[in-house]
Protein backbone atom coordinates (compact mmCIF):
# COMPACT_ATOMS: atom_id res chain seq x y z
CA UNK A 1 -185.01 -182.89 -4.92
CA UNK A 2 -182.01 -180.52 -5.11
CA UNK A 3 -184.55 -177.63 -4.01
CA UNK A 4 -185.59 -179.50 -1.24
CA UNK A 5 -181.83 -179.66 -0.90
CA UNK A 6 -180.80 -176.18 -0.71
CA UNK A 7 -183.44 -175.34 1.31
CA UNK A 8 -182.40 -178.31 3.80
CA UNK A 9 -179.21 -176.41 3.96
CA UNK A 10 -180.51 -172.77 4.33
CA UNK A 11 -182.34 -173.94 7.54
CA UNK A 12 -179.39 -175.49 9.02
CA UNK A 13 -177.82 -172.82 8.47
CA UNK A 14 -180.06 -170.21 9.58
CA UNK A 15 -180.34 -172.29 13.04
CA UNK A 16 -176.57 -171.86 13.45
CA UNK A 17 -176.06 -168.25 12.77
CA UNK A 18 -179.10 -166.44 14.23
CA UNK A 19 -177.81 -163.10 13.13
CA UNK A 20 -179.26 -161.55 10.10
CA UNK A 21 -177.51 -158.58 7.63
CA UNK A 22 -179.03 -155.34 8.07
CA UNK A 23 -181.29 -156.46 10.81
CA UNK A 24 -180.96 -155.33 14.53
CA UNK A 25 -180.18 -158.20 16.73
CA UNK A 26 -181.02 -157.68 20.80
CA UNK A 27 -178.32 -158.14 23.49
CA UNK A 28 -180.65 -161.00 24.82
CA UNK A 29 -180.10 -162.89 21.40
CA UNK A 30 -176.35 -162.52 21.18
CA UNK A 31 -174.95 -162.95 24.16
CA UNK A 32 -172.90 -166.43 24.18
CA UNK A 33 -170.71 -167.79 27.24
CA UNK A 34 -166.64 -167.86 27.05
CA UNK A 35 -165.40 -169.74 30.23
CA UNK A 36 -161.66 -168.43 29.94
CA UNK A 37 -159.58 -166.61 32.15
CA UNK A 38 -158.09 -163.00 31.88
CA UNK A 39 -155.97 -162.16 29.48
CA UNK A 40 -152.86 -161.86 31.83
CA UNK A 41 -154.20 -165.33 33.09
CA UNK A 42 -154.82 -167.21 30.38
CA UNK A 43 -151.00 -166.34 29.22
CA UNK A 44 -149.50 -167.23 32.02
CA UNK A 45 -151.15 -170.38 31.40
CA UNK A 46 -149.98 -170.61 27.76
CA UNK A 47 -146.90 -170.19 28.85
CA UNK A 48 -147.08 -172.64 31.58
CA UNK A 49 -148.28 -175.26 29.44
CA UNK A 50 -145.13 -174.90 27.27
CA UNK A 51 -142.80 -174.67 29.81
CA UNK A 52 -143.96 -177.99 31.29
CA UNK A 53 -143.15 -179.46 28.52
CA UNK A 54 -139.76 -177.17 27.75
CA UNK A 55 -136.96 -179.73 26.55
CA UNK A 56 -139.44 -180.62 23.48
CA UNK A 57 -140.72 -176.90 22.34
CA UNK A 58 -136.74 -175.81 22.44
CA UNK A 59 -136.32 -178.53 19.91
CA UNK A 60 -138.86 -177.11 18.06
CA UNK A 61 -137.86 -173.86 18.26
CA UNK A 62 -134.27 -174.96 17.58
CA UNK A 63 -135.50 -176.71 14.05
CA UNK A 64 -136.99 -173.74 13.22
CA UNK A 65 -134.51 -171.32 13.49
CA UNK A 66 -131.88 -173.70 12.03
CA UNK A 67 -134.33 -174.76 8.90
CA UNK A 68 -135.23 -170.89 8.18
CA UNK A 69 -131.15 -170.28 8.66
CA UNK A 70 -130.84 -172.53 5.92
CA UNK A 71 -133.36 -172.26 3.61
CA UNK A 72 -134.79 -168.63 3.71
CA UNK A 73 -131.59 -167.12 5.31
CA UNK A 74 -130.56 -164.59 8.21
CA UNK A 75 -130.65 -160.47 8.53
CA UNK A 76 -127.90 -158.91 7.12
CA UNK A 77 -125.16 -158.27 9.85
CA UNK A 78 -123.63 -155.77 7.31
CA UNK A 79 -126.49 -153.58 6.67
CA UNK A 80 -127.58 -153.67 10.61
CA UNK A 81 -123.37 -152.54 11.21
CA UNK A 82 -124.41 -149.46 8.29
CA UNK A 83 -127.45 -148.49 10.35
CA UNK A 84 -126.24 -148.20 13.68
CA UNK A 85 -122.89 -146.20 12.47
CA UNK A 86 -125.45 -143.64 10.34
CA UNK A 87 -127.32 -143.32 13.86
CA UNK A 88 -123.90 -142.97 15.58
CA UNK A 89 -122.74 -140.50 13.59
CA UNK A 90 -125.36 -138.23 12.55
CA UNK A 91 -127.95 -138.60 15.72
CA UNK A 92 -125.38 -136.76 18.17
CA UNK A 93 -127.75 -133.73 18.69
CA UNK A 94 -130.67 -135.76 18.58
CA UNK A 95 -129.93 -138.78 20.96
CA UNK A 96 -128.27 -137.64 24.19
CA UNK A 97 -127.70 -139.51 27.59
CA UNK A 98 -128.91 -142.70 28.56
CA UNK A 99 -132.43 -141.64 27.09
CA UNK A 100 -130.88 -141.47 24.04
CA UNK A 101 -129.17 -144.42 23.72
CA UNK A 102 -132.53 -146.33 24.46
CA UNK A 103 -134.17 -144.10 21.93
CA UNK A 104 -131.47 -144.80 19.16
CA UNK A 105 -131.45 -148.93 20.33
CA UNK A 106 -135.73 -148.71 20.03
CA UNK A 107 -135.35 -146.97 16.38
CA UNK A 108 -132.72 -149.89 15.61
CA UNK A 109 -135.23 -152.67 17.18
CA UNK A 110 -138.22 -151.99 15.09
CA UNK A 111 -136.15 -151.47 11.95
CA UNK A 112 -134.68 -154.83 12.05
CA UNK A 113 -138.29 -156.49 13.14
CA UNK A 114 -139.95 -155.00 10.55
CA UNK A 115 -137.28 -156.00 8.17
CA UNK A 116 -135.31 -153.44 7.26
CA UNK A 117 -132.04 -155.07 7.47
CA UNK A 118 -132.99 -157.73 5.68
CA UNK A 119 -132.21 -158.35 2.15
CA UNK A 120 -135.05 -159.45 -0.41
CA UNK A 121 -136.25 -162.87 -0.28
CA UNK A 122 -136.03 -164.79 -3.27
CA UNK A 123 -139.34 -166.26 -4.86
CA UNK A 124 -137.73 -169.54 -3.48
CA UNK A 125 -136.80 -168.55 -0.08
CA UNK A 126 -140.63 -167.04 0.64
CA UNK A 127 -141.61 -170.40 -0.30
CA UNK A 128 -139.71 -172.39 1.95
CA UNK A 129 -140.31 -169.75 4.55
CA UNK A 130 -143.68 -170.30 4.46
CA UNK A 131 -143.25 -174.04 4.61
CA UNK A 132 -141.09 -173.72 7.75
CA UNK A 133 -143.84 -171.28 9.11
CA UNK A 134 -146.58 -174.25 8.20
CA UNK A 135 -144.37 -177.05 9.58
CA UNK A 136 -143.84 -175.18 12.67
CA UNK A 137 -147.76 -174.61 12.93
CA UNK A 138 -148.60 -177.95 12.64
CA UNK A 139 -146.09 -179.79 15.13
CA UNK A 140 -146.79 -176.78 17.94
CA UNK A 141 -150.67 -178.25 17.26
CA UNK A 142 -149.75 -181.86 17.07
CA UNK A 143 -147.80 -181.90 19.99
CA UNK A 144 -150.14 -179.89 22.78
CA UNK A 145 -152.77 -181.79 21.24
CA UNK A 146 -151.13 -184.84 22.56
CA UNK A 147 -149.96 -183.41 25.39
CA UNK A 148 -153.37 -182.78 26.60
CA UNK A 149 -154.48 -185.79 25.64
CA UNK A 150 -151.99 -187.57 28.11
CA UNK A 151 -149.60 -188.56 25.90
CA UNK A 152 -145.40 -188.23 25.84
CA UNK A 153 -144.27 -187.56 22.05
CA UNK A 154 -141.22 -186.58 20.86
CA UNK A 155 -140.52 -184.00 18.72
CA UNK A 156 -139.39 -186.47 15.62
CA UNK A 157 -143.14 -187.79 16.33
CA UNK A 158 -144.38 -184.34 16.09
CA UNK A 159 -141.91 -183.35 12.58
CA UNK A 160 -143.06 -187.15 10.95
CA UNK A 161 -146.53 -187.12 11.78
CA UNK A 162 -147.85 -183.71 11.73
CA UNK A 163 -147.39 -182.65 8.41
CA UNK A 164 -150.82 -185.10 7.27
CA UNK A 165 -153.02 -182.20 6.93
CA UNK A 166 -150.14 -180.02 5.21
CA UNK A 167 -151.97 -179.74 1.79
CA UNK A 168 -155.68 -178.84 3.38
CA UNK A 169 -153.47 -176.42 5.47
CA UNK A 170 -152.13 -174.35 2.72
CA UNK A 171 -155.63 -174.03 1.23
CA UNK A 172 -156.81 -172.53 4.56
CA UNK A 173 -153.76 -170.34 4.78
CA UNK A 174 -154.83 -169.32 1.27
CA UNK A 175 -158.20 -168.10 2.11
CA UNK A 176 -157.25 -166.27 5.14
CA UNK A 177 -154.32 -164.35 2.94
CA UNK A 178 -157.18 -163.51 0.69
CA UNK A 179 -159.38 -162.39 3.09
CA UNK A 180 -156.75 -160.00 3.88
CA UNK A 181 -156.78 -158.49 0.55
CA UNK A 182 -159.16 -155.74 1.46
CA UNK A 183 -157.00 -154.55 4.56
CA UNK A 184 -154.20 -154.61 1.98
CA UNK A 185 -156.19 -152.16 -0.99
CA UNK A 186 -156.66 -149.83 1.68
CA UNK A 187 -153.47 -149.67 2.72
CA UNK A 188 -152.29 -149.42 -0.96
CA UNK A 189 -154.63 -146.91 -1.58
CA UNK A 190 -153.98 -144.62 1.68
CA UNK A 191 -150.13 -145.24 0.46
CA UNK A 192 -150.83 -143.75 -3.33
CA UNK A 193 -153.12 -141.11 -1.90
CA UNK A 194 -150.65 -139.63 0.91
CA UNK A 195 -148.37 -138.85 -1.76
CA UNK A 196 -150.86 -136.21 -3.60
CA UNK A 197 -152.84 -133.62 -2.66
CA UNK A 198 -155.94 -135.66 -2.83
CA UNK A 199 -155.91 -136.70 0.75
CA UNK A 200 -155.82 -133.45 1.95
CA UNK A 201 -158.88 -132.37 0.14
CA UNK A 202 -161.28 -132.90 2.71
CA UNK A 203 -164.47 -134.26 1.51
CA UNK A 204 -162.46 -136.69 -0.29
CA UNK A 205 -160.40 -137.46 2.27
CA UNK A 206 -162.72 -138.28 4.60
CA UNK A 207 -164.17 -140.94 2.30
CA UNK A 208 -161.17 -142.22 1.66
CA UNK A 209 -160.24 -142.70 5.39
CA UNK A 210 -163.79 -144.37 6.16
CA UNK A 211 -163.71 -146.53 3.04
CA UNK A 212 -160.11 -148.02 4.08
CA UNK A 213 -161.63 -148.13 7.78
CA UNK A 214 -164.41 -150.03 6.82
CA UNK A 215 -161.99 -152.46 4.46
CA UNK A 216 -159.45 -152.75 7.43
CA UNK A 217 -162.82 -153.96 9.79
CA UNK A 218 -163.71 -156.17 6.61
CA UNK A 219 -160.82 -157.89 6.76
CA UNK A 220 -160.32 -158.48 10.84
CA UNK A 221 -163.67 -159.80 10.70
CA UNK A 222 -163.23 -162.60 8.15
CA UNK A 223 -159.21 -163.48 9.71
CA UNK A 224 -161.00 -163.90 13.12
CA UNK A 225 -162.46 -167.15 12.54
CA UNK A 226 -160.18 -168.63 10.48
CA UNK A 227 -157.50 -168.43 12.72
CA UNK A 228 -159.43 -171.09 14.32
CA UNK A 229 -159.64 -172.83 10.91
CA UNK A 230 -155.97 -173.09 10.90
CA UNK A 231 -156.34 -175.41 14.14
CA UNK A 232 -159.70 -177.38 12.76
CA UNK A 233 -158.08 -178.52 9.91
CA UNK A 234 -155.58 -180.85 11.61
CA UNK A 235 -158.19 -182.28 12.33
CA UNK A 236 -158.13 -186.28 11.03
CA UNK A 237 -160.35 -185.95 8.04
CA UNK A 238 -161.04 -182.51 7.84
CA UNK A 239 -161.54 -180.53 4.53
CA UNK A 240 -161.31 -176.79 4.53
CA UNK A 241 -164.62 -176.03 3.79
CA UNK A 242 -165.55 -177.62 6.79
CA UNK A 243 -162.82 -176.47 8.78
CA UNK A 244 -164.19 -172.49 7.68
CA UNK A 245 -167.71 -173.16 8.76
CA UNK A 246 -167.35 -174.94 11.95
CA UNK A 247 -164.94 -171.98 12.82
CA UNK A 248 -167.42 -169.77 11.44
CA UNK A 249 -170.03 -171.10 13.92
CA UNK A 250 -167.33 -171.05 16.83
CA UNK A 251 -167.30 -167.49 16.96
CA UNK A 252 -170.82 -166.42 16.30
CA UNK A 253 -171.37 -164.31 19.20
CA UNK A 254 -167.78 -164.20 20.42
CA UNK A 255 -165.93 -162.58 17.59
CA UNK A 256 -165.15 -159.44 19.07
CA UNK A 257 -163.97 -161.05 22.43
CA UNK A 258 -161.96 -163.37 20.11
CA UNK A 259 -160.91 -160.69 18.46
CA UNK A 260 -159.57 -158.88 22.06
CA UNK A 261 -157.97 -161.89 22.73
CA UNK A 262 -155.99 -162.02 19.25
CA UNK A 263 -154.78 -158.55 19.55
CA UNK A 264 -153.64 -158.98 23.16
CA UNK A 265 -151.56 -161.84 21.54
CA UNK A 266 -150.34 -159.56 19.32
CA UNK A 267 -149.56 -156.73 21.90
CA UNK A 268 -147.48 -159.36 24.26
CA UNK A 269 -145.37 -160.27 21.54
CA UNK A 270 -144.56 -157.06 20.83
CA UNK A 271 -143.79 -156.43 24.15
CA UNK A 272 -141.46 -159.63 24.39
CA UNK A 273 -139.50 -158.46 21.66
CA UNK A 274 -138.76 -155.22 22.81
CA UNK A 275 -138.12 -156.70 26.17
CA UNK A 276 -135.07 -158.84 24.61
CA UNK A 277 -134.05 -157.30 21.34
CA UNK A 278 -133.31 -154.22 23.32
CA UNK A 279 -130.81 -154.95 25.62
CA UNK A 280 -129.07 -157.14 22.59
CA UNK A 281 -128.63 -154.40 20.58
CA UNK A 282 -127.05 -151.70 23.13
CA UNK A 283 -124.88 -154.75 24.07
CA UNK A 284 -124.33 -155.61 19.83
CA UNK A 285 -123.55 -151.01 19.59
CA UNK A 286 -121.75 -151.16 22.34
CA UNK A 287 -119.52 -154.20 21.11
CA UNK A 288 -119.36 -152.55 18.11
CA UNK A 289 -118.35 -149.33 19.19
CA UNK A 290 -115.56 -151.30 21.96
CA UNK A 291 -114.28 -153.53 19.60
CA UNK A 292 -114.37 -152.90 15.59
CA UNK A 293 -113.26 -156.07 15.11
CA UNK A 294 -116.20 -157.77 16.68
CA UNK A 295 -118.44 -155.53 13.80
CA UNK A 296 -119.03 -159.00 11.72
CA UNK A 297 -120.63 -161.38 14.48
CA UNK A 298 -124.19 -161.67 13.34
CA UNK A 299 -125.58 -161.09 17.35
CA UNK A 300 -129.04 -159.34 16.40
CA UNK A 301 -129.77 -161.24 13.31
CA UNK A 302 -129.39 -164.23 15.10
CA UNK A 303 -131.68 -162.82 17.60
CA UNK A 304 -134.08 -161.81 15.52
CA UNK A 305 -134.02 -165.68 13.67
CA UNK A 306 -134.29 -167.13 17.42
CA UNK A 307 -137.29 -164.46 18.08
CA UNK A 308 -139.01 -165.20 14.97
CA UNK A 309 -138.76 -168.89 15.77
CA UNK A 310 -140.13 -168.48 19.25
CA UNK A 311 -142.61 -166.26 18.75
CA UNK A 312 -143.97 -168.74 15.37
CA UNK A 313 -144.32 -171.41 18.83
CA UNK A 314 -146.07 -169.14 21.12
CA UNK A 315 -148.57 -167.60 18.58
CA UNK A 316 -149.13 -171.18 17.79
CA UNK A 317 -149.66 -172.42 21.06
CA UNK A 318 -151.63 -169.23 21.86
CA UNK A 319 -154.31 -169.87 18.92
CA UNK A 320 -154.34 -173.41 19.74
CA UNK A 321 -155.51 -173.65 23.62
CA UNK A 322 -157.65 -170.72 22.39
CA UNK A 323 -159.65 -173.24 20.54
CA UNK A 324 -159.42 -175.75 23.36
CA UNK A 325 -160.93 -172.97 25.45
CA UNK A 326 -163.56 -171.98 23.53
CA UNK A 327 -164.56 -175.63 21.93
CA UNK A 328 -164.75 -176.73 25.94
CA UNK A 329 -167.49 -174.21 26.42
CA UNK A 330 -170.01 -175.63 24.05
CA UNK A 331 -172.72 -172.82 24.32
CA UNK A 332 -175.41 -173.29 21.71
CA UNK A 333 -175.16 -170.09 19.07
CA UNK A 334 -176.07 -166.46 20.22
């Protein structure tokens, strides 16, 4: 019986990923529909949809940045002050004109989004960032979910009910941190070898660079469906397993597109950020630099917290009518 069983579940299987390992598969076999528009389209469209419905997305961008204020903290004002005086001071040959000013305000824009003016989280602060991060997830989802579905929530709807599926959630968030583990041993490893001479050897170091490629592509591979998991498993009675392998079958034949679309996501955030954090810092130097006195308002880390916050929305909303796009066009597997 449990034979019969397994091999019950090896056929369904089978039948919804065609593909085989090590076995060539023909562009006739693998070529799956995916009705949705351009990239520069389809986020105008995102962005549409939340701007229709504005007054409730501010409110959850405003919770956000005032529950990761509060709980996980802000960028420190003092060390971003420290930063742009060093640059001040000792960049005068390098950073000249109104080139230069740009150059020094881009250096100070990706040090404070990467974190570098930030102080180091507490074990309990990462925790209840992450928590804000999930709760922010899940009430983006709940609410264009019921959006599209006609309805009018409000965001107190969306901050009660959404948080259902938090545990299964976590799980999921789990596995996909996992399956970045291999991304993050080659990154470790190209870290540790850079700092010898065994990189520059150059048998080894061309093994080294293909096996951290080829961990790196591990990686992207597995996170592409699971961002989808993320969204199936607010599902009403959805488990994670579940969530995984109807994602899993989602993207059979459209990961790489998927993929595309991911890191065009990831590329127009980028973009936004330089777009506003720059002119906020040559206005937060030049305020500085005017008026010494005005040194301790907190203007970029602020920004950065009401950045952070938006962007958590838009990614979020992003993902989400994604998965609305793709589940819409319900082409058999490829």
């Amino acid at each position: 019986m449990r034979v019969s069983k397994l091999k019950s579940m090896r056929n369904e299987y089978l039948s919804r990923r065609p593909h085989r390992s090590f076995k060539r598969t023909y562009r006739r076999d693998y070529v799956r529909s995916m009705d949705i528009p351009g990239y520069v389209a389809f986020t105008v469209y995102v962005l549409s949809t939340l701007k229709r419905h504005a007054k409730t997305f501010a409110g959850l961008v405003l919770f956000s940045a005032v529950a990761t204020g509060l709980l996980s903290g802000i960028s420190s004002q003092e060390t971003f002050t420290t930063l742009a005086d060093t640059l001040q001071e000792t960049g005068q040959g390098l950073f000249e004109g109104g080139s230069g000013e740009l150059q020094k305000a881009g250096l100070l824009v990706f040090t404070a989004a990467t974190g570098g003016i930030s102080a180091q989280p507490s074990e309990a602060q990462q925790i209840f960032g992450a928590l804000v991060g999930i709760i922010t997830w899940l009430g983006t989802v709940w609410l264009l979910r019921a959006f599209l579905a006609g309805s009018k929530p409000r965001l107190r709807d969306a901050l009660y009910n959404s948080g259902a599926p938090i545990v299964s959630s976590i799980i999921v968030f789990f596995l996909f941190m996992l399956q970045l583990v291999p991304a993050a041993i080659a990154i470790i490893g190209y870290s540790a070898a850079i700092s010898t001479t065994f990189i520059t050897s150059g048998v080894m170091g061309m093994l080294l660079a293909i096996v951290g490629f080829l961990l790196i592509v591990l990686s992207v591979y597995l996170v592409t469906s699971t961002f989808f998991a993320l969204v199936i498993i607010t599902l009403p009675g959805m488990y994670p397993w579940q969530a995984l392998r109807t994602s899993g079958d989602l993207v059979v034949g459209r990961r790489f597109r998927l993929l595309l679309r991911l890191a065009w996501m990831v590329v127009f955030v980028a973009v936004a950020w330089a777009f506003v954090l720059l002119p906020v810092v040559l206005f937060a130097t030049w305020l500085q630099t005017t008026w010494e006195q005005t040194a301790f308002v907190p203007i970029v880390p602020f920004s950065l917290l009401v950045m952070t916050s938006l962007s958590s929305v838009f990614v979020s909303a992003y993902v989400y009518l994604l998965y609305r796009k793709v589940v819409d066009d319900d082409a058999t597997p490829a």
